[in-house]
N, C-alpha and C. Protein backbone atom coordinates (compact mmCIF):
# COMPACT_ATOMS: atom_id res chain seq x y z
N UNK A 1 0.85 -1.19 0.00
CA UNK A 1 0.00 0.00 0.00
C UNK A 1 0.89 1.24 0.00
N UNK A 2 0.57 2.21 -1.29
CA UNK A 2 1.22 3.39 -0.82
C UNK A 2 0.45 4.55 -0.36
N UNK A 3 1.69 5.14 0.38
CA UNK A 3 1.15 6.25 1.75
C UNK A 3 0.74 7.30 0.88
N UNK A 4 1.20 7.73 -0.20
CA UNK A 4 1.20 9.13 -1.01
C UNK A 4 0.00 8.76 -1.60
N UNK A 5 -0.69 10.30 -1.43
CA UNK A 5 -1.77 10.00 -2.36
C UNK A 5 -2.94 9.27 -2.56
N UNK A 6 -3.26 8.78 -1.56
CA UNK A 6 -4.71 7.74 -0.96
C UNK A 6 -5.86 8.56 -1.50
N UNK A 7 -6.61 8.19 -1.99
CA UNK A 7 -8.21 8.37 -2.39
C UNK A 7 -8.91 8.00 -0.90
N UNK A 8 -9.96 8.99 -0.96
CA UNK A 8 -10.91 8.53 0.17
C UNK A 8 -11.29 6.90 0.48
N UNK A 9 -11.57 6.13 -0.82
CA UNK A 9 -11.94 5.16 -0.75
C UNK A 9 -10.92 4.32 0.02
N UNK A 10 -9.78 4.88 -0.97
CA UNK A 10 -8.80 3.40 -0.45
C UNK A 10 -8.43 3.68 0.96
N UNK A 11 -8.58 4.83 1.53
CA UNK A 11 -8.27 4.89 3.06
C UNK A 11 -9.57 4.44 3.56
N UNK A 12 -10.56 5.03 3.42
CA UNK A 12 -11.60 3.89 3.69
C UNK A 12 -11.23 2.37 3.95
N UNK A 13 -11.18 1.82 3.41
CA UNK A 13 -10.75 0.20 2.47
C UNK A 13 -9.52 -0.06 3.52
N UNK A 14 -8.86 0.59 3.77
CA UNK A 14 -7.35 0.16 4.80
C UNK A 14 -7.60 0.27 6.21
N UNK A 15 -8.51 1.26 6.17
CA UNK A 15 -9.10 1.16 7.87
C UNK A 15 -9.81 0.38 8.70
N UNK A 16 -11.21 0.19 7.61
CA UNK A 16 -11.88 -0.94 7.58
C UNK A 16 -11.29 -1.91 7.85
N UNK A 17 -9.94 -2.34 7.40
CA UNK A 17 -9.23 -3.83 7.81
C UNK A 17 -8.43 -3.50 8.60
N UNK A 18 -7.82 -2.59 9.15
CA UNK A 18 -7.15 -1.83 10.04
C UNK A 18 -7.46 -2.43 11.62
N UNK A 19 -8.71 -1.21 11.13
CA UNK A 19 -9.41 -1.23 12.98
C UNK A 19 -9.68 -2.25 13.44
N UNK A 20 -10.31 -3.43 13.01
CA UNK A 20 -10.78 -4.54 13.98
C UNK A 20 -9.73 -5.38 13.83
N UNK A 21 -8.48 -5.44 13.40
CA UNK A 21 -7.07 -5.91 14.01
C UNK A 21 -6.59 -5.10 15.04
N UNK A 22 -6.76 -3.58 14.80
CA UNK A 22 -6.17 -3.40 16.22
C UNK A 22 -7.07 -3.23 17.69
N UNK A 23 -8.36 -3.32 17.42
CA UNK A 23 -9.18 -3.89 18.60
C UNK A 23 -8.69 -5.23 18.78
N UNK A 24 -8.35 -5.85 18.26
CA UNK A 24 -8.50 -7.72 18.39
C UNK A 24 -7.13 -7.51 19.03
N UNK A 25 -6.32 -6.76 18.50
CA UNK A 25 -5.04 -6.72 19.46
C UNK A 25 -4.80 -6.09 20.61
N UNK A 26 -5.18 -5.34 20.92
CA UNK A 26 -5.53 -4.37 22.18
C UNK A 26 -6.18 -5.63 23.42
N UNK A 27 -7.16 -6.44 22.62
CA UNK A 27 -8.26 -7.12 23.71
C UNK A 27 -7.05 -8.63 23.95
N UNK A 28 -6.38 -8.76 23.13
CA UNK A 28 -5.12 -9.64 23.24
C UNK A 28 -4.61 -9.39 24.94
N UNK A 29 -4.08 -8.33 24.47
CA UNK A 29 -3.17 -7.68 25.93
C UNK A 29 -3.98 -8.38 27.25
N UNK A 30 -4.96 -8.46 27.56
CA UNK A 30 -5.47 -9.24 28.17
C UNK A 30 -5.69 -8.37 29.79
N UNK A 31 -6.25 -8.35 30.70
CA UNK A 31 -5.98 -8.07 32.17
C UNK A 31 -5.32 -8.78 32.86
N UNK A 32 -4.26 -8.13 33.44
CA UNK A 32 -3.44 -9.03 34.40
C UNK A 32 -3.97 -9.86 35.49
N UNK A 33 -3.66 -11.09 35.95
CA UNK A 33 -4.13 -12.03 36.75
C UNK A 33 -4.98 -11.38 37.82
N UNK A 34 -3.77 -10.61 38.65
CA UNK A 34 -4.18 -9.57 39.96
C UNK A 34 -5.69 -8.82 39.49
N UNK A 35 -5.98 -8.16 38.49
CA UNK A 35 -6.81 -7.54 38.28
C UNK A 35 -8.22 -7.93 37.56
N UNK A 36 -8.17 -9.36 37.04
CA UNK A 36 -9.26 -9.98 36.30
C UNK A 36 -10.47 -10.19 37.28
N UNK A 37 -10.47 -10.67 38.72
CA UNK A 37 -11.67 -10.49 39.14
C UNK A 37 -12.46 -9.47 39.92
N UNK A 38 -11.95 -7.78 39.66
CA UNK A 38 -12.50 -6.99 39.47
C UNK A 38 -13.30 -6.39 38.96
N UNK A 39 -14.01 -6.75 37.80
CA UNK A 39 -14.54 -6.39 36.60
C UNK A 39 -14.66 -5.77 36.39
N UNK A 40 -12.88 -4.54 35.94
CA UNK A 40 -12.79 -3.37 35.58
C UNK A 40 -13.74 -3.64 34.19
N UNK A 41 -14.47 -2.21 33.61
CA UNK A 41 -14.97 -2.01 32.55
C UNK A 41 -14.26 -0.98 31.50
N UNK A 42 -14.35 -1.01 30.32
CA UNK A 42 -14.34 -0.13 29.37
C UNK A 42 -13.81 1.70 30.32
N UNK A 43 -15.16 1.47 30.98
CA UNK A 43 -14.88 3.01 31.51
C UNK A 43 -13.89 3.44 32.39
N UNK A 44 -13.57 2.17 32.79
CA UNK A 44 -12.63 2.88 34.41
C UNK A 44 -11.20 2.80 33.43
N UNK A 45 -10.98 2.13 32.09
CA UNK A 45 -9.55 2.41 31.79
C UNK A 45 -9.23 3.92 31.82
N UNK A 46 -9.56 4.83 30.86
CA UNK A 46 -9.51 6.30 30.55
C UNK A 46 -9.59 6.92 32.47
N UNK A 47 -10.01 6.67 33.18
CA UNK A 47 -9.74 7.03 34.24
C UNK A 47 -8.67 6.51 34.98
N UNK A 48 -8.13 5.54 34.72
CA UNK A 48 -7.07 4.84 35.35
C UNK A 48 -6.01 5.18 34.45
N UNK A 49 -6.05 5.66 33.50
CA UNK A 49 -4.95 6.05 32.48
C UNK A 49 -4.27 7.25 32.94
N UNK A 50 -5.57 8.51 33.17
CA UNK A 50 -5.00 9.30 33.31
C UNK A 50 -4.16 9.54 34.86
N UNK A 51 -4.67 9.09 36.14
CA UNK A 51 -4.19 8.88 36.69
C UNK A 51 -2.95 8.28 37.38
N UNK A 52 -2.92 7.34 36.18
CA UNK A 52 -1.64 6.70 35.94
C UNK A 52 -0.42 7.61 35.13
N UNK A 53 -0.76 8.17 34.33
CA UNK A 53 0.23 9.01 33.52
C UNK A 53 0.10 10.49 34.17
N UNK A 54 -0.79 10.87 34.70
CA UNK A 54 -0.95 12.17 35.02
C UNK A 54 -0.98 12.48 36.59
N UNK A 55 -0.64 11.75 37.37
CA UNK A 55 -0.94 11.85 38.87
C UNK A 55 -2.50 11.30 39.69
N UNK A 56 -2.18 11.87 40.62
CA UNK A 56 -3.31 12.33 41.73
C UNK A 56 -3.71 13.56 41.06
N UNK A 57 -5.09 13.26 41.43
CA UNK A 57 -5.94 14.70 41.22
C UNK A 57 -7.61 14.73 41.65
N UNK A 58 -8.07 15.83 41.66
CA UNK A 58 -8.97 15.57 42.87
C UNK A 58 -10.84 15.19 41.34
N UNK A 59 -12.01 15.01 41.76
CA UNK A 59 -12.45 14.35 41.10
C UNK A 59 -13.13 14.86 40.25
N UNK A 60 -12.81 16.56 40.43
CA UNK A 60 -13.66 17.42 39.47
C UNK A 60 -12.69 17.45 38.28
N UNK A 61 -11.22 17.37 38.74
CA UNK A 61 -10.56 17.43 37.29
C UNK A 61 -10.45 16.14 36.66
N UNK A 62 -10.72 15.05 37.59
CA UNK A 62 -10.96 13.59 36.56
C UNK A 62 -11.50 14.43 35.52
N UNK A 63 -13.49 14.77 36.20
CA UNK A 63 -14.54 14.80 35.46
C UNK A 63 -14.23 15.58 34.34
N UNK A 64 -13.97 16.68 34.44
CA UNK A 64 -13.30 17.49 33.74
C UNK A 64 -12.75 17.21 32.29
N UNK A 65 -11.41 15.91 32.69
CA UNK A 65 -10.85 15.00 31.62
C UNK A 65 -11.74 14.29 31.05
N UNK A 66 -12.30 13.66 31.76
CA UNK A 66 -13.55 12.45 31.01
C UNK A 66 -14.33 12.97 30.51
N UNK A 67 -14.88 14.22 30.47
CA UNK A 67 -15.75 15.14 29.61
C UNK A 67 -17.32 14.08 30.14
N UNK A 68 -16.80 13.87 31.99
CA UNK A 68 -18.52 13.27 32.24
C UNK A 68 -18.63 14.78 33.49
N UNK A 69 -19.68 14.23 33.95
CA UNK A 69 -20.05 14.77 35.40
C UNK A 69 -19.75 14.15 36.49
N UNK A 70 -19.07 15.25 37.59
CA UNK A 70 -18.61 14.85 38.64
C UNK A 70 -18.86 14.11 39.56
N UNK A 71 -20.45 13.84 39.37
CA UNK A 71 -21.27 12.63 40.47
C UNK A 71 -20.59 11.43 39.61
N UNK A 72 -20.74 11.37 38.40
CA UNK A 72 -20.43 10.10 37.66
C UNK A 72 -18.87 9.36 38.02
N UNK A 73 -18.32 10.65 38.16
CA UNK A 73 -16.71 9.91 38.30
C UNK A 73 -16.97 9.48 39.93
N UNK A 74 -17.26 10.38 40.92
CA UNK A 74 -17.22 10.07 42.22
C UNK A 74 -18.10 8.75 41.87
N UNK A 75 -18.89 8.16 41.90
CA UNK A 75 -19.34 6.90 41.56
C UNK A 75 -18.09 6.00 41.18
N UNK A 76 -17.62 5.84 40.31
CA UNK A 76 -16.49 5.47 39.39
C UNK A 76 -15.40 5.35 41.31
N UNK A 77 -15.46 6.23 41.14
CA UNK A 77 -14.01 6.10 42.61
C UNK A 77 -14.34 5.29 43.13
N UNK A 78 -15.56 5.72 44.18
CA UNK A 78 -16.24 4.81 44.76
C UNK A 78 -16.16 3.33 45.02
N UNK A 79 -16.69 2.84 43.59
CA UNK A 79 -16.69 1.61 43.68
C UNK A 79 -15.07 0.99 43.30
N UNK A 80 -13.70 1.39 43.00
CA UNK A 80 -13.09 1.39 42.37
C UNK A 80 -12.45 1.34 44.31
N UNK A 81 -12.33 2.08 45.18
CA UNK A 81 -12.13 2.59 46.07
C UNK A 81 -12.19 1.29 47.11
N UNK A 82 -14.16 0.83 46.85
CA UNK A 82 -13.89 -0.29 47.40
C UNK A 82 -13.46 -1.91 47.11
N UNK A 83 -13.13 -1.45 45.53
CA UNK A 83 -11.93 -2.71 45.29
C UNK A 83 -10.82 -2.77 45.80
N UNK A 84 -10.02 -1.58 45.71
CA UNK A 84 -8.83 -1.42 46.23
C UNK A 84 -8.31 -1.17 45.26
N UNK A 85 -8.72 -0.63 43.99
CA UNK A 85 -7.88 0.04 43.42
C UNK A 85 -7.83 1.38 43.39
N UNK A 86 -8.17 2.13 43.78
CA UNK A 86 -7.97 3.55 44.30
C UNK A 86 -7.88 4.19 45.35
N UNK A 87 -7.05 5.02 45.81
CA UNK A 87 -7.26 5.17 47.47
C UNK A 87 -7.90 6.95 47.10
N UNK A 88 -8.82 7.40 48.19
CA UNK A 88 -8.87 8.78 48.64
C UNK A 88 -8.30 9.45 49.66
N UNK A 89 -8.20 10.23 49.45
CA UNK A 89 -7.97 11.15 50.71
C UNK A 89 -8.53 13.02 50.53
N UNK A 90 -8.73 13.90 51.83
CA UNK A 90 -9.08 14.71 51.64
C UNK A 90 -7.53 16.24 51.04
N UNK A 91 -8.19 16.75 50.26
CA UNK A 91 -6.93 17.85 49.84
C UNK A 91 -6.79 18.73 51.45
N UNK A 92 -5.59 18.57 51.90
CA UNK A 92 -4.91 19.54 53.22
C UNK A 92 -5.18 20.76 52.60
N UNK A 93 -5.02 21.06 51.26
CA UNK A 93 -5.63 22.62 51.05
C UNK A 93 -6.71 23.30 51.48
N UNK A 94 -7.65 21.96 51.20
CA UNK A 94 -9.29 22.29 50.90
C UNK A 94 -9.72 20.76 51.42
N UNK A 95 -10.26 20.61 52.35
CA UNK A 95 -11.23 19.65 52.48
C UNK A 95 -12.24 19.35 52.20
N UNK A 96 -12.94 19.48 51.54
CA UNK A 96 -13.93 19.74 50.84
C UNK A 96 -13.51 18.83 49.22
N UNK A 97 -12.66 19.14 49.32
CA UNK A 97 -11.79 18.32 48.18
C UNK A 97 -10.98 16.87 48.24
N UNK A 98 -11.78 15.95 47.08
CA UNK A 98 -10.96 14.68 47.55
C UNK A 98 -10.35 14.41 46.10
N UNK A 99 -8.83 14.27 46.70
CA UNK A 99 -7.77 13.63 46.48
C UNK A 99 -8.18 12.42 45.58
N UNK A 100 -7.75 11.71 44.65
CA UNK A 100 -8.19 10.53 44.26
C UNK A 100 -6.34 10.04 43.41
N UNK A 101 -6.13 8.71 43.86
CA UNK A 101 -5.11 7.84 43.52
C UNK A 101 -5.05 6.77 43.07
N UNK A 102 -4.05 5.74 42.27
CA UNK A 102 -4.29 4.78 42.15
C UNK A 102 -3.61 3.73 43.68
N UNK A 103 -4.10 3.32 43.74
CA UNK A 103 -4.14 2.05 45.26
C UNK A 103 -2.25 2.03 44.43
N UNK A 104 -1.44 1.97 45.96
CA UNK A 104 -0.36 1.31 45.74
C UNK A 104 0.49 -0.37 45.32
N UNK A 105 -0.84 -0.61 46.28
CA UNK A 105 -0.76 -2.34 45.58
C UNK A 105 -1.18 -2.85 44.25
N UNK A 106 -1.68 -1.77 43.26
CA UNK A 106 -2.35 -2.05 42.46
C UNK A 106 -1.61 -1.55 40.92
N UNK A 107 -0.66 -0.62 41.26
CA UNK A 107 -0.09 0.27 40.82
C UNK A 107 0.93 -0.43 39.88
N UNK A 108 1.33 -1.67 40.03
CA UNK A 108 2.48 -2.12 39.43
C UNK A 108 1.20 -2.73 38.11
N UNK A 109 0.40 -3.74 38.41
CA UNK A 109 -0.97 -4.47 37.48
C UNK A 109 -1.08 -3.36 36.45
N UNK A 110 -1.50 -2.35 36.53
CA UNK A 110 -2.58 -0.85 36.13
C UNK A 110 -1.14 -0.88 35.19
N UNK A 111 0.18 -0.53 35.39
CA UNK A 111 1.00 0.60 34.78
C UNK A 111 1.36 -0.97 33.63
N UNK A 112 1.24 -1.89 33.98
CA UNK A 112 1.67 -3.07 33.27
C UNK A 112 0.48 -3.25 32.14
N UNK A 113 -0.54 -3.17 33.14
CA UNK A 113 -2.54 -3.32 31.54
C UNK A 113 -2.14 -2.38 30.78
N UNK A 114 -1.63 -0.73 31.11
CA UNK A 114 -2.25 0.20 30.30
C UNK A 114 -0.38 0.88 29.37
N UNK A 115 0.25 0.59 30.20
CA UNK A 115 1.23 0.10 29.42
C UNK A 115 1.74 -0.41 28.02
N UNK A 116 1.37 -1.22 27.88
CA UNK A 116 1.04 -1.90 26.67
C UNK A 116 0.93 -1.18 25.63
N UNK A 117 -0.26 -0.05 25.41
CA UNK A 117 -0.79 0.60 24.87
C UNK A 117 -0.10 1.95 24.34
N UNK A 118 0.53 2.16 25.47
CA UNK A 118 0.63 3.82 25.86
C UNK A 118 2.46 3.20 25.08
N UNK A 119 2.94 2.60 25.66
CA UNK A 119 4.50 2.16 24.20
C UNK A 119 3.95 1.97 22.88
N UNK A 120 2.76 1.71 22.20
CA UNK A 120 2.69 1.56 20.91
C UNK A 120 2.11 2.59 20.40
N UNK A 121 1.65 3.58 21.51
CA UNK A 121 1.07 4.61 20.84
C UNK A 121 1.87 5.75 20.68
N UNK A 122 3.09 5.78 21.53
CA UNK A 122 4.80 6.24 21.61
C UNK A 122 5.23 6.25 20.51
N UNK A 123 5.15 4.68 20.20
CA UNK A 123 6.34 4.09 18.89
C UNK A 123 5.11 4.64 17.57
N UNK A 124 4.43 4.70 17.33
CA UNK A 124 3.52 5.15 16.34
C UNK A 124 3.42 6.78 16.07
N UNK A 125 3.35 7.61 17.33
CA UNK A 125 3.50 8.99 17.26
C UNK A 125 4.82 9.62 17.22
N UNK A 126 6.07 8.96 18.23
CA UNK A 126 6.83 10.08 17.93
C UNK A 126 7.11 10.57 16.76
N UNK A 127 7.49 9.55 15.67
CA UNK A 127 8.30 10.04 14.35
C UNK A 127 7.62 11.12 13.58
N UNK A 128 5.92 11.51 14.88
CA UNK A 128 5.00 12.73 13.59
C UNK A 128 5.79 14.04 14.24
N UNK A 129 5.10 14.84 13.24
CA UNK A 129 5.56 16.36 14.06
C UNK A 129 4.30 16.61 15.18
N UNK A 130 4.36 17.63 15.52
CA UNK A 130 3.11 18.16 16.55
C UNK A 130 2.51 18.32 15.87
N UNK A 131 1.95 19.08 14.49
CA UNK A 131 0.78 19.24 13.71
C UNK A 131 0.57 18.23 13.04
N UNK A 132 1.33 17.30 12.62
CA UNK A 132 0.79 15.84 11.97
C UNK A 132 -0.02 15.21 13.75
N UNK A 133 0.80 14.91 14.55
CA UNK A 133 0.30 14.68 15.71
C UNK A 133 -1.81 15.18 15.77
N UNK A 134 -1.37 15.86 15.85
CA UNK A 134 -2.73 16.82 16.19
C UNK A 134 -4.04 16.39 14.86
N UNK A 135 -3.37 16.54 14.06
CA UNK A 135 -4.20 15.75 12.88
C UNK A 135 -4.80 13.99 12.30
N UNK A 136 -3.75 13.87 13.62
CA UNK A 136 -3.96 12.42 13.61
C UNK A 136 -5.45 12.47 14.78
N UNK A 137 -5.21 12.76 15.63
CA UNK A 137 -5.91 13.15 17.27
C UNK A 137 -7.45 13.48 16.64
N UNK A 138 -7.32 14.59 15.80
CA UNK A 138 -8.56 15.08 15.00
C UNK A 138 -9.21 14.48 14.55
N UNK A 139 -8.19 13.12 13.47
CA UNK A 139 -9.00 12.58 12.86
C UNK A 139 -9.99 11.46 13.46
N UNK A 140 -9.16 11.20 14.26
CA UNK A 140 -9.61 10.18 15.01
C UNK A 140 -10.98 10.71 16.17
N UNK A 141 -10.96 11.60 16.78
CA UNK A 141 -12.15 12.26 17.23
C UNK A 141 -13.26 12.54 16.27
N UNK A 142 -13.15 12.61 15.29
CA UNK A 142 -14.61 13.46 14.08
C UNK A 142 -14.92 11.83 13.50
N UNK A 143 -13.72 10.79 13.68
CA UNK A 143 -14.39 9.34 13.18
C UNK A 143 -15.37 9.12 14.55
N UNK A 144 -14.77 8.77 15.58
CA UNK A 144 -15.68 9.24 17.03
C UNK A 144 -16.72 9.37 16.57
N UNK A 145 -16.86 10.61 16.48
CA UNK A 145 -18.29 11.80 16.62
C UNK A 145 -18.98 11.20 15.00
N UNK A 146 -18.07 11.11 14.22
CA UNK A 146 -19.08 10.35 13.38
C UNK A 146 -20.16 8.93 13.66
N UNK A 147 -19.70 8.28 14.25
CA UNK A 147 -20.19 6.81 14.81
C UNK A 147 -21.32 7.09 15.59
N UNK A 148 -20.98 8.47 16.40
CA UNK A 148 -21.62 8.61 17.72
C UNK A 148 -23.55 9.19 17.12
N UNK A 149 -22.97 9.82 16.06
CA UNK A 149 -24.07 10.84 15.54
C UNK A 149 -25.06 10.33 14.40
């Protein structure tokens, strides 16, 4: 296949066979032993991601990230909280404010599941520039919002 010069169709046509290899490979990766009878879902990855790559942070800026509502993520902790994969605590700034983490015992499983991912999506992006970057990001959001709509 050459890269120069693709017609709508034929990128069409390459994606189409594309994407459900790299779902089938993604679902490969599998959940680690420690973490299979949790029954993390779909949703708690993107929250465990960012937390994982991005720190502690308290649950309005999860929500914030997840582009949900803040009852929804506090739910999400919650039950996540009483697995043991997340710990809380209140912000010493502001109490009123809770802290949200990934559980320390859990921390090695999480960086190993989501891992996986986050090196191939490394080895796939660096070689773009930032505006190829960004155009990739785009495209991939308006395919999103296409599906969604």
């Amino acid at each position: 296949m050459s890269t120069d010069g693709l017609s709508v169709d034929e990128s069409i046509r390459t994606l189409l066979l594309l994407m459900p290899r790299m779902v089938g490979r993604a679902k490969r990766l599998g959940v680690p032993e420690e973490l299979r009878s949790l029954s993390l879902a779909p949703r708690h990855l993107s929250l465990l991601a960012y937390l994982l790559f991005d720190g502690a942070m308290t649950v309005n800026e999860l929500a914030s990230r997840l582009e949900v509502a803040p009852a929804t993520v506090s739910l999400m902790v919650g039950e996540l909280s009483r697995k043991g994969v997340l710990d809380r605590r209140e912000d010493d700034a502001d109490r009123r404010r809770t802290i949200v983490s990934i559980a320390e015992a859990r921390r090695d499983a999480i960086s190993e599941w989501l891992g996986h991912g986050a090196a191939a999506w490394r080895t796939a992006l660096e070689p773009l520039t930032p505006a190829e970057r960004r155009l990739f990001v785009r495209t991939l959001l308006a395919y999103e919002q296409a599906l969604s709509g």
